[in-house]
Structures are given as structure tokens and as C-alpha cells.
N, C-alpha and C. Protein backbone atom coordinates (compact mmCIF):
# COMPACT_ATOMS: atom_id res chain seq x y z
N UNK A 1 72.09 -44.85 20.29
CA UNK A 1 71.50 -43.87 21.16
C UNK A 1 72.05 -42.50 20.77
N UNK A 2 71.12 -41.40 20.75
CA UNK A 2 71.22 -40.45 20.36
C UNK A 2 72.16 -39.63 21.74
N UNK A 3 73.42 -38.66 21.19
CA UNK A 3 73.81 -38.13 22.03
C UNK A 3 72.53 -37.13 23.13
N UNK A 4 71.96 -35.93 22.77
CA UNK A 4 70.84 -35.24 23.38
C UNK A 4 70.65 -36.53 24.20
N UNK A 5 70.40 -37.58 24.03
CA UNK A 5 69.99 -38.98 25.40
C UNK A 5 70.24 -39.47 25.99
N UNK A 6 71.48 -39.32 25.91
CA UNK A 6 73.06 -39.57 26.20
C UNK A 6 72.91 -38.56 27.19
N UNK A 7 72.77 -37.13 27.34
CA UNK A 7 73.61 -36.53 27.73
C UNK A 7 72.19 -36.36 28.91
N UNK A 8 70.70 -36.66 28.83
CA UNK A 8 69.95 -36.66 29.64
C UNK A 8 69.82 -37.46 30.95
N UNK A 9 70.63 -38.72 30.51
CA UNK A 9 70.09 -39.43 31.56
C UNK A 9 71.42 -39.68 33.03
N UNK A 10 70.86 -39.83 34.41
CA UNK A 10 71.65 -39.49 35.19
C UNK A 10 72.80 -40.04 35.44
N UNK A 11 73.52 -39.93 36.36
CA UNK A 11 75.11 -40.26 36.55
C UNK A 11 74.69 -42.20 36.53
N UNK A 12 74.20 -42.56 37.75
CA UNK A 12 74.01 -43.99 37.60
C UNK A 12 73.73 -44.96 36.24
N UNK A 13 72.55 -44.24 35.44
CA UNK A 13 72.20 -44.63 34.18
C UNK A 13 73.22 -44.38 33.12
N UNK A 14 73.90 -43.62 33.18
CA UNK A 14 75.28 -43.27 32.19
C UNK A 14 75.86 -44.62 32.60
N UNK A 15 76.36 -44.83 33.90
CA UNK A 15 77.36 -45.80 34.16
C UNK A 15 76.49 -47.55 33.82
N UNK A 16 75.51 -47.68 33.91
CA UNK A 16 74.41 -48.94 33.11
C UNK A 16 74.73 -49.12 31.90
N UNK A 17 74.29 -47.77 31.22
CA UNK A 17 74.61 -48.12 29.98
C UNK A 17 75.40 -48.15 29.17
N UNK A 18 76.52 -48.05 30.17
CA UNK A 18 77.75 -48.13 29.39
C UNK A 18 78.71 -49.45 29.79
N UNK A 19 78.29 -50.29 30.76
CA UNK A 19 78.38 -51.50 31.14
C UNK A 19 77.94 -52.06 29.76
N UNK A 20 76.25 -52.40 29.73
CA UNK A 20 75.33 -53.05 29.02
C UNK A 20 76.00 -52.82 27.50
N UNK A 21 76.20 -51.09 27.20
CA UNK A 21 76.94 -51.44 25.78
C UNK A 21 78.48 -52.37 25.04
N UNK A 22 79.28 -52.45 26.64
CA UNK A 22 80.49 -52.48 26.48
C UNK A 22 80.40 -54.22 26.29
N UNK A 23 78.70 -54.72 27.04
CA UNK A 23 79.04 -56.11 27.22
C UNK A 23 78.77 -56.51 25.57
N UNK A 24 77.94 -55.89 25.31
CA UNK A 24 77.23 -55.78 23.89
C UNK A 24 78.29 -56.08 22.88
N UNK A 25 79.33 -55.03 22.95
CA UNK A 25 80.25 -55.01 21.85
C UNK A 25 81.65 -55.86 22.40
N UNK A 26 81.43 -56.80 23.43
CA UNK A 26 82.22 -57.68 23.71
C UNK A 26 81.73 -59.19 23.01
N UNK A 27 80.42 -59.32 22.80
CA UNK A 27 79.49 -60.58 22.35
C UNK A 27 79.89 -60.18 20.90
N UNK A 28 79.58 -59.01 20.38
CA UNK A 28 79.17 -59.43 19.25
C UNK A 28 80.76 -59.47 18.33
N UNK A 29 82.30 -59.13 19.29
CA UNK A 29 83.62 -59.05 18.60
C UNK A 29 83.69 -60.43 19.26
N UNK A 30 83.26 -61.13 19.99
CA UNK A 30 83.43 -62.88 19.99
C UNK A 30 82.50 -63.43 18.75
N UNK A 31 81.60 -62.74 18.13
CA UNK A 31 80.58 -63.50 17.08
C UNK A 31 81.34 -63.73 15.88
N UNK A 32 81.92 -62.06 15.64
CA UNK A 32 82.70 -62.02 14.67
C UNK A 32 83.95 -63.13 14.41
N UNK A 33 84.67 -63.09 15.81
CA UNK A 33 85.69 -64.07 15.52
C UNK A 33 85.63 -65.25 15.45
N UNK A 34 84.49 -65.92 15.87
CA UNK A 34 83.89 -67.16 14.63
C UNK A 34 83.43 -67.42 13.67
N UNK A 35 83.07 -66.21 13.25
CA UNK A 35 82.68 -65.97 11.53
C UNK A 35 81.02 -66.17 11.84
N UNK A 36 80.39 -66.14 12.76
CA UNK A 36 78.85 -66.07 13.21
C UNK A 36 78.35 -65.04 12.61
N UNK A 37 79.07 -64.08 12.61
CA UNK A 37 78.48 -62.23 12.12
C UNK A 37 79.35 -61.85 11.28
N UNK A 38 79.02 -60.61 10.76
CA UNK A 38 79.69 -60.00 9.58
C UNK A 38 78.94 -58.53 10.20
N UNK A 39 79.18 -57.82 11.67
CA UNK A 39 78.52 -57.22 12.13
C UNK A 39 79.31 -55.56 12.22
N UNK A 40 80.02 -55.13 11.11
CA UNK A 40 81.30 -54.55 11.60
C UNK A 40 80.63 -52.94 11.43
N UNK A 41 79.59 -52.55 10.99
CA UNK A 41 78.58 -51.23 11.26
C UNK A 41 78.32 -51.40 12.53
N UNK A 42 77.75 -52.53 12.82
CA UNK A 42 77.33 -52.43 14.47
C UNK A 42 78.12 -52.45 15.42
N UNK A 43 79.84 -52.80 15.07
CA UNK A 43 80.96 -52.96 16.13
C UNK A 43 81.01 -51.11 15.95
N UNK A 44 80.96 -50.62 14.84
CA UNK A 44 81.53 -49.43 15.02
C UNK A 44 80.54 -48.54 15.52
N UNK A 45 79.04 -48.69 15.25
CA UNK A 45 78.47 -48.11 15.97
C UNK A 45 78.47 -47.76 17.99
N UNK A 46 78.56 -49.09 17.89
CA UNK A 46 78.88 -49.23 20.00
C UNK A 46 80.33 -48.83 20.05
N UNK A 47 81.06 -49.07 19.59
CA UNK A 47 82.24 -48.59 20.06
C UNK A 47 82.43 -46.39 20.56
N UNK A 48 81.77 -45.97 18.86
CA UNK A 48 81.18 -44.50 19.07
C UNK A 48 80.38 -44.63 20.35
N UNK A 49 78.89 -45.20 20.62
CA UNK A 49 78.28 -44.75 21.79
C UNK A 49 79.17 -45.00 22.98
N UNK A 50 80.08 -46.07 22.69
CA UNK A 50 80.78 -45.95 24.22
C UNK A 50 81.55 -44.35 24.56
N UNK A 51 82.10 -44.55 23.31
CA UNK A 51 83.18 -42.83 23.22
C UNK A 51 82.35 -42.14 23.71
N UNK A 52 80.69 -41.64 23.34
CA UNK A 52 80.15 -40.57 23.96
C UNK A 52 79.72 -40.65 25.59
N UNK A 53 79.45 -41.88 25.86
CA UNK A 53 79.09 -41.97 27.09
C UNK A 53 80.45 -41.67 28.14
N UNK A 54 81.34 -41.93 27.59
CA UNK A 54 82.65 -41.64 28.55
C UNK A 54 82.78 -40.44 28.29
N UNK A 55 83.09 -39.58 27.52
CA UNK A 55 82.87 -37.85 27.01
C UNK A 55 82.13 -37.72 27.81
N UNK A 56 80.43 -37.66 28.01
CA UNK A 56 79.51 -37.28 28.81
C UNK A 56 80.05 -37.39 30.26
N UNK A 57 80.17 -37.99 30.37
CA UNK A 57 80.69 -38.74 31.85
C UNK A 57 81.85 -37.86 32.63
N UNK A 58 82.92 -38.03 31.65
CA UNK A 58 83.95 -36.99 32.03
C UNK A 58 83.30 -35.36 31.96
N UNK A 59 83.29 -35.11 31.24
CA UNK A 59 82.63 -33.53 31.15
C UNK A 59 81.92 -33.41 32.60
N UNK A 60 80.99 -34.38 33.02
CA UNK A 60 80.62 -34.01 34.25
C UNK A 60 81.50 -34.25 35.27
N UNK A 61 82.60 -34.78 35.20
CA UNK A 61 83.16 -35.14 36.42
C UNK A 61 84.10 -33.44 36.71
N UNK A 62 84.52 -33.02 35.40
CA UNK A 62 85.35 -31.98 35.49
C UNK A 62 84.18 -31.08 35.85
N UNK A 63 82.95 -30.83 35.45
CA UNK A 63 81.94 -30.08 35.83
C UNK A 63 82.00 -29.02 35.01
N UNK A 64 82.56 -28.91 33.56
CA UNK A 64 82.10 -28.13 32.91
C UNK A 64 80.87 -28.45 32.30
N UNK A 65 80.28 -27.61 31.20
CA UNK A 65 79.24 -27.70 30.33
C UNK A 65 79.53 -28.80 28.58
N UNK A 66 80.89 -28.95 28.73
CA UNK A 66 80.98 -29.56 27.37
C UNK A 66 82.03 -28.81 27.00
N UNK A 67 82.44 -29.05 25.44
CA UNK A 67 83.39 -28.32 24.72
C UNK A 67 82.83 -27.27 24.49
N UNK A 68 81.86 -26.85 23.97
CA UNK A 68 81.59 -25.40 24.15
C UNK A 68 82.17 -24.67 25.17
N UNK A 69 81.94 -25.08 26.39
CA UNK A 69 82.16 -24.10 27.60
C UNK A 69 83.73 -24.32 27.86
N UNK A 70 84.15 -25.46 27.58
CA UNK A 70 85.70 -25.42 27.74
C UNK A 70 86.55 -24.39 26.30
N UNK A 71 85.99 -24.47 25.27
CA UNK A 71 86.23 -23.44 24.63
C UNK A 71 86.52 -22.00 24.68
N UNK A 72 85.32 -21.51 25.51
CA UNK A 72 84.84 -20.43 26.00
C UNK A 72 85.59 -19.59 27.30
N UNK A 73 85.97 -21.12 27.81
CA UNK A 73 86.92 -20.86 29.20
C UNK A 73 88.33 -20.57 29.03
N UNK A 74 88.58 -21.27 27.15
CA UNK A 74 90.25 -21.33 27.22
C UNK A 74 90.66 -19.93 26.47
N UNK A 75 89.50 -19.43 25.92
CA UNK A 75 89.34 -17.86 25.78
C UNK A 75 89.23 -16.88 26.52
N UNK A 76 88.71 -17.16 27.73
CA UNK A 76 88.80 -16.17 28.52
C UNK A 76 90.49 -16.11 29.18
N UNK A 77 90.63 -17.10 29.23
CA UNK A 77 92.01 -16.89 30.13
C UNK A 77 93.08 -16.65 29.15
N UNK A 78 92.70 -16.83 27.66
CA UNK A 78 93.82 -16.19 26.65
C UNK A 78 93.53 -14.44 26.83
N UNK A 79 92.37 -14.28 26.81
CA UNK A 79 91.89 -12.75 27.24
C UNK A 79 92.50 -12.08 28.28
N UNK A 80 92.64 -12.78 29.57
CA UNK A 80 93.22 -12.42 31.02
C UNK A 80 94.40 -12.50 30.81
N UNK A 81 95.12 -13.07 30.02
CA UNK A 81 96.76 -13.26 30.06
C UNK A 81 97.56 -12.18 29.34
N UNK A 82 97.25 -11.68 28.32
CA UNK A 82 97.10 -10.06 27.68
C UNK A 82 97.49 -9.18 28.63
């Protein structure tokens, strides 16, 4: 899943799909450890979408805009401290 889609969909649906991925990449690191799969692009892929969905997630909880705006913020107050 593309971050931009990631970052669209609402608080409840963030927290779905990040269940649904986590169960995802719990099945398929039990596949692996029977030698069923050889799936280790796709472990690393879900593992990244989990990272973004928790990023997304947090960013809103603190209620900034993202790293941009936390950027932006840690500049201003280097500005104010001057």
C-alpha cells in the first residue's frame, strides 16, 4: 500500500489495517519457518507498511502535519531561542 493511502484513510481504518497486515506477516514468518515459503521480499515489504502505518498514526496522535512540519517547528524555536 502506497503511503499517499496510507495517510488517507481514517483513524479506525489505519488501526484495521494494521491488525490485518500484522496478522499477514505473522502467517507468512510461520510459512517461512517450515520451509513452505521462501517469501522474504514480502516479509520485508509488510514489515515497511507496518512502519508507515504506525508513523501515520503517531503523527496524528501528536497532531502535527508529518516531518515536514516537525521540521519546520524545530526551526522556528531554534529561531525564538536567538
Amino acid at each position: 500500500m502506497e503511503l499517499a493511502k496510507i495517510r488517507s484513510l481514517s483513524d479506525e481504518e489505519l488501526e484495521h489495517q494494521e491488525k490485518t497486515t500484522a496478522e499477514q506477516l505473522f502467517r507468512l514468518r510461520f510459512q517461512v519457518s517450515l520451509g513452505q515459503n521462501d517469501g522474504v521480499k514480502k516479509l520485508r515489504q509488510l514489515r515497511k507498511e507496518i512502519a508507515q502505518i504506525k508513523t501515520v498514526a503517531r503523527e496524528r496522535e501528536l497532531g502535527n502535519g508529518g516531518a515536514a512540519a516537525g521540521a519546520e517547528a524545530a526551526t522556528e524555536n531554534k529561531k525564538g531561542a536567538r
